[in-house]
Protein backbone atom coordinates (compact mmCIF):
# COMPACT_ATOMS: atom_id res chain seq x y z
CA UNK A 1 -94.47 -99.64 -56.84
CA UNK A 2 -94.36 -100.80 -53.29
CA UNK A 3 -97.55 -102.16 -51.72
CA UNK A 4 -99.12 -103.81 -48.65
CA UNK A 5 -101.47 -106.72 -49.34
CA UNK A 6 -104.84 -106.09 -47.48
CA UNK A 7 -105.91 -109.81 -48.46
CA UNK A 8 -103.75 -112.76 -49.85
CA UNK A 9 -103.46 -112.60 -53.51
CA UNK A 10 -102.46 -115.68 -55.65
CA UNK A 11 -99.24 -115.71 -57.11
CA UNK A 12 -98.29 -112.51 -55.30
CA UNK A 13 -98.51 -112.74 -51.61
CA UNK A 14 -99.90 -112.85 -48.01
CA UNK A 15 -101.83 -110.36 -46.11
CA UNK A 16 -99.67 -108.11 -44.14
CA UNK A 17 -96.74 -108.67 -46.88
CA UNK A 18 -94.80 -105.79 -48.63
CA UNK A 19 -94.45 -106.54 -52.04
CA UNK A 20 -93.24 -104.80 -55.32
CA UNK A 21 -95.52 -104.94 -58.37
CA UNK A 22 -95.77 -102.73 -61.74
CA UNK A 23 -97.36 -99.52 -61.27
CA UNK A 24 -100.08 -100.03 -63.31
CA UNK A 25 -101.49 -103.52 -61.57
CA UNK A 26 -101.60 -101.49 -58.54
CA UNK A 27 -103.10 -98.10 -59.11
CA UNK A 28 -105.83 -100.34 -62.11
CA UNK A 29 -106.31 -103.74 -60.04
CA UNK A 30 -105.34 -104.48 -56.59
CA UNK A 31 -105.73 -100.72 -54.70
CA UNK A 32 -109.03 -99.64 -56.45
CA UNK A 33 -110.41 -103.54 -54.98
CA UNK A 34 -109.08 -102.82 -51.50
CA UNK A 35 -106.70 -105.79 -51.87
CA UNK A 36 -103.62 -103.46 -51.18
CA UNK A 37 -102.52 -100.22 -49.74
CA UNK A 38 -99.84 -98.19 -51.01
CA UNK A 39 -96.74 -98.63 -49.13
CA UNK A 40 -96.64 -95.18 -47.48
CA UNK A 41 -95.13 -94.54 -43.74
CA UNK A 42 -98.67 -94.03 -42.50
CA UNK A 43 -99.88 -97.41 -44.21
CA UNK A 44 -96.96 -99.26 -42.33
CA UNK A 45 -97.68 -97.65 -39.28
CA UNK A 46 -101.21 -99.02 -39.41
CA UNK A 47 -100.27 -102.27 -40.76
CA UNK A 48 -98.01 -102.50 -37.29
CA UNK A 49 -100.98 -101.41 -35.20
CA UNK A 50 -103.66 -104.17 -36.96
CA UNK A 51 -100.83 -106.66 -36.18
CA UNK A 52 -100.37 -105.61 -32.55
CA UNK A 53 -104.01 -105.53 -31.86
CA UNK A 54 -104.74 -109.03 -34.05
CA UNK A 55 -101.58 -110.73 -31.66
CA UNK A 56 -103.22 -109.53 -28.15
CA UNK A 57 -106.81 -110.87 -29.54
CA UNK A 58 -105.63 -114.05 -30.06
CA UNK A 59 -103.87 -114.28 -27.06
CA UNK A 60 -106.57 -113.15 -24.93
CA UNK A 61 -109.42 -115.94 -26.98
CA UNK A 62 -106.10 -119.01 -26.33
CA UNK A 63 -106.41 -117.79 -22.63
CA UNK A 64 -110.27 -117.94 -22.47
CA UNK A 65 -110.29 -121.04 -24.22
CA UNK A 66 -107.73 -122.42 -21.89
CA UNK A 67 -109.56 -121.23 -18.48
CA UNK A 68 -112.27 -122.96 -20.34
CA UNK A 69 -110.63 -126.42 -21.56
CA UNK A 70 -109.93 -126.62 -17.84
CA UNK A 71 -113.67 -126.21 -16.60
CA UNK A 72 -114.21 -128.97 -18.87
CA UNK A 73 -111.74 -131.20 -18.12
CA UNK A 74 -114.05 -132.00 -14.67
CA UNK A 75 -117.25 -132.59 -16.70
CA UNK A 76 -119.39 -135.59 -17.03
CA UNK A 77 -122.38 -135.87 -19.62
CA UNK A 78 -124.71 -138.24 -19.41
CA UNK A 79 -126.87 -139.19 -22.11
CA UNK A 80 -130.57 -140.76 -21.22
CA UNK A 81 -131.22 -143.42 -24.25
CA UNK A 82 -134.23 -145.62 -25.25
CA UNK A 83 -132.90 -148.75 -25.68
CA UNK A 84 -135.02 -151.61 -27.07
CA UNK A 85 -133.79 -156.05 -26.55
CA UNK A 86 -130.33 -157.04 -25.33
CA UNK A 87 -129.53 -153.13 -24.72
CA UNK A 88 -129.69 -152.09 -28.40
CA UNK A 89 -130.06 -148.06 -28.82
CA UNK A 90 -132.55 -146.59 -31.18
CA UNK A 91 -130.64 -143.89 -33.21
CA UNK A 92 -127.94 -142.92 -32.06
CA UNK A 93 -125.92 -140.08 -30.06
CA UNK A 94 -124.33 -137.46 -31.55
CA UNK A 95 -122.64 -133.75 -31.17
CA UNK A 96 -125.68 -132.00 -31.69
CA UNK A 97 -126.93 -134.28 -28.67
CA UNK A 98 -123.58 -133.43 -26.35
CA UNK A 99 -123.93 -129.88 -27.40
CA UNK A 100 -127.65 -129.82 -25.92
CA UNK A 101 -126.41 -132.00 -22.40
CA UNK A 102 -123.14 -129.07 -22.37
CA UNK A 103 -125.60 -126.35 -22.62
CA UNK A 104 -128.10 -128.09 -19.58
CA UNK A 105 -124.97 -127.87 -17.47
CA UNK A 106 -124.21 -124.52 -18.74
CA UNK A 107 -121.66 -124.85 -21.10
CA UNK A 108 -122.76 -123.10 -24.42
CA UNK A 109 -120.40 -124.95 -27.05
CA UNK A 110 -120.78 -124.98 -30.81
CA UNK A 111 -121.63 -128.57 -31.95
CA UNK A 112 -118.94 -128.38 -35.04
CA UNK A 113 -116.37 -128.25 -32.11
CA UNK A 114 -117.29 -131.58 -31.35
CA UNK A 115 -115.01 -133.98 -32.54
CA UNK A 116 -116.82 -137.36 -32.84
CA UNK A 117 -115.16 -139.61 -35.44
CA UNK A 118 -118.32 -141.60 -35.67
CA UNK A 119 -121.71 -141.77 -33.88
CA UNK A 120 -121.98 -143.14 -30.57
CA UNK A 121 -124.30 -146.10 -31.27
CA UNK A 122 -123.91 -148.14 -28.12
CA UNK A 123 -124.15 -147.83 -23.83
CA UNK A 124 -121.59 -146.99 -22.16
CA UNK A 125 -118.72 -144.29 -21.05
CA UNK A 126 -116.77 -142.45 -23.91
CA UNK A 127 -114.37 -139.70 -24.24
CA UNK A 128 -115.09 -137.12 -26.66
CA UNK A 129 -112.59 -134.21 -27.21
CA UNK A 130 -113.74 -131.00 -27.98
CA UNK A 131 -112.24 -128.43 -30.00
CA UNK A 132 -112.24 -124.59 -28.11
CA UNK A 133 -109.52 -123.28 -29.94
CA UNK A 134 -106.87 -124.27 -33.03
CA UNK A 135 -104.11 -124.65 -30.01
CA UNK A 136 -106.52 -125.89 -27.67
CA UNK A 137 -108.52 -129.01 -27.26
CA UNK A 138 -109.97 -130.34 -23.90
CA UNK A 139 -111.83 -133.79 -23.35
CA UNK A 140 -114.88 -134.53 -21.36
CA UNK A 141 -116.56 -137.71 -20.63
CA UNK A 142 -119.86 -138.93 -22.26
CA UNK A 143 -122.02 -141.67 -20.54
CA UNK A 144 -124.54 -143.25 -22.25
CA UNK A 145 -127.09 -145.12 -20.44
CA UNK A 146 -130.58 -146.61 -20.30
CA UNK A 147 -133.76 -144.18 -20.33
């Protein structure tokens, strides 16, 4: 029997893929689970029209992210720290802290798309990229200074 995988199934497949299986795996197992469709002309049909509509999301959230990667790309964030003798920090700056300076400015951006390979634990200027997007990554620059 011919089916269309609704989720990716070990051993068997991707979502999206037609595959052939024995009759009984799909009418017992994978359709009564919604993991599969049968592979009717209406099923494909649908299957090209979730495709079609999942391509033009994606393109439209790489543009947005794009657009937005190059708002970013003029941004400066600085970073008010105490510091105690010879210009040592107490703590320590990190993406939850950026996230809360983006947001002041008006940038609302998702800490976990960050990318800080370490705390910053000293003054001074840094670049810190920031993920918007799995194609997309723009860079801003973080200042750290004295409170």
């Amino acid at each position: 029997m011919k089916i269309i995988l609704r989720q990716s199934v070990e051993r068997l497949g991707e979502a999206g893929e037609v595959v052939t299986v024995k009759d009984g795996y799909a009418r017992n197992y994978l359709i009564p689970k919604q993991l599969a469709y049968p592979a009717t002309p209406s099923y494909i049909k649908m299957l090209e029209e979730e495709r079609r509509q999942k391509q033009h999301r994606l393109q439209k959230e790489k543009r947005m992210a794009e657009e937005l990667a190059e708002k970013l790309k003029k941004v400066s964030v600085t970073i008010p720290v105490r510091v105690g003798e010879e210009d040592r920090m107490f703590g320590s700056v990190t993406t939850q802290d950026i996230a809360a300076a983006l947001k002041e400015q008006g940038y609302d951006i998702d800490r976990r798309k960050i990318l800080l390979d370490e705390p910053i634990k000293e003054l001074g200027i840094y670049p810190v990229s920031i993920k918007l997007h799995p194609e997309v990554e723009a860079s801003i620059k973080v200042w750290v200074v004295k409170e």
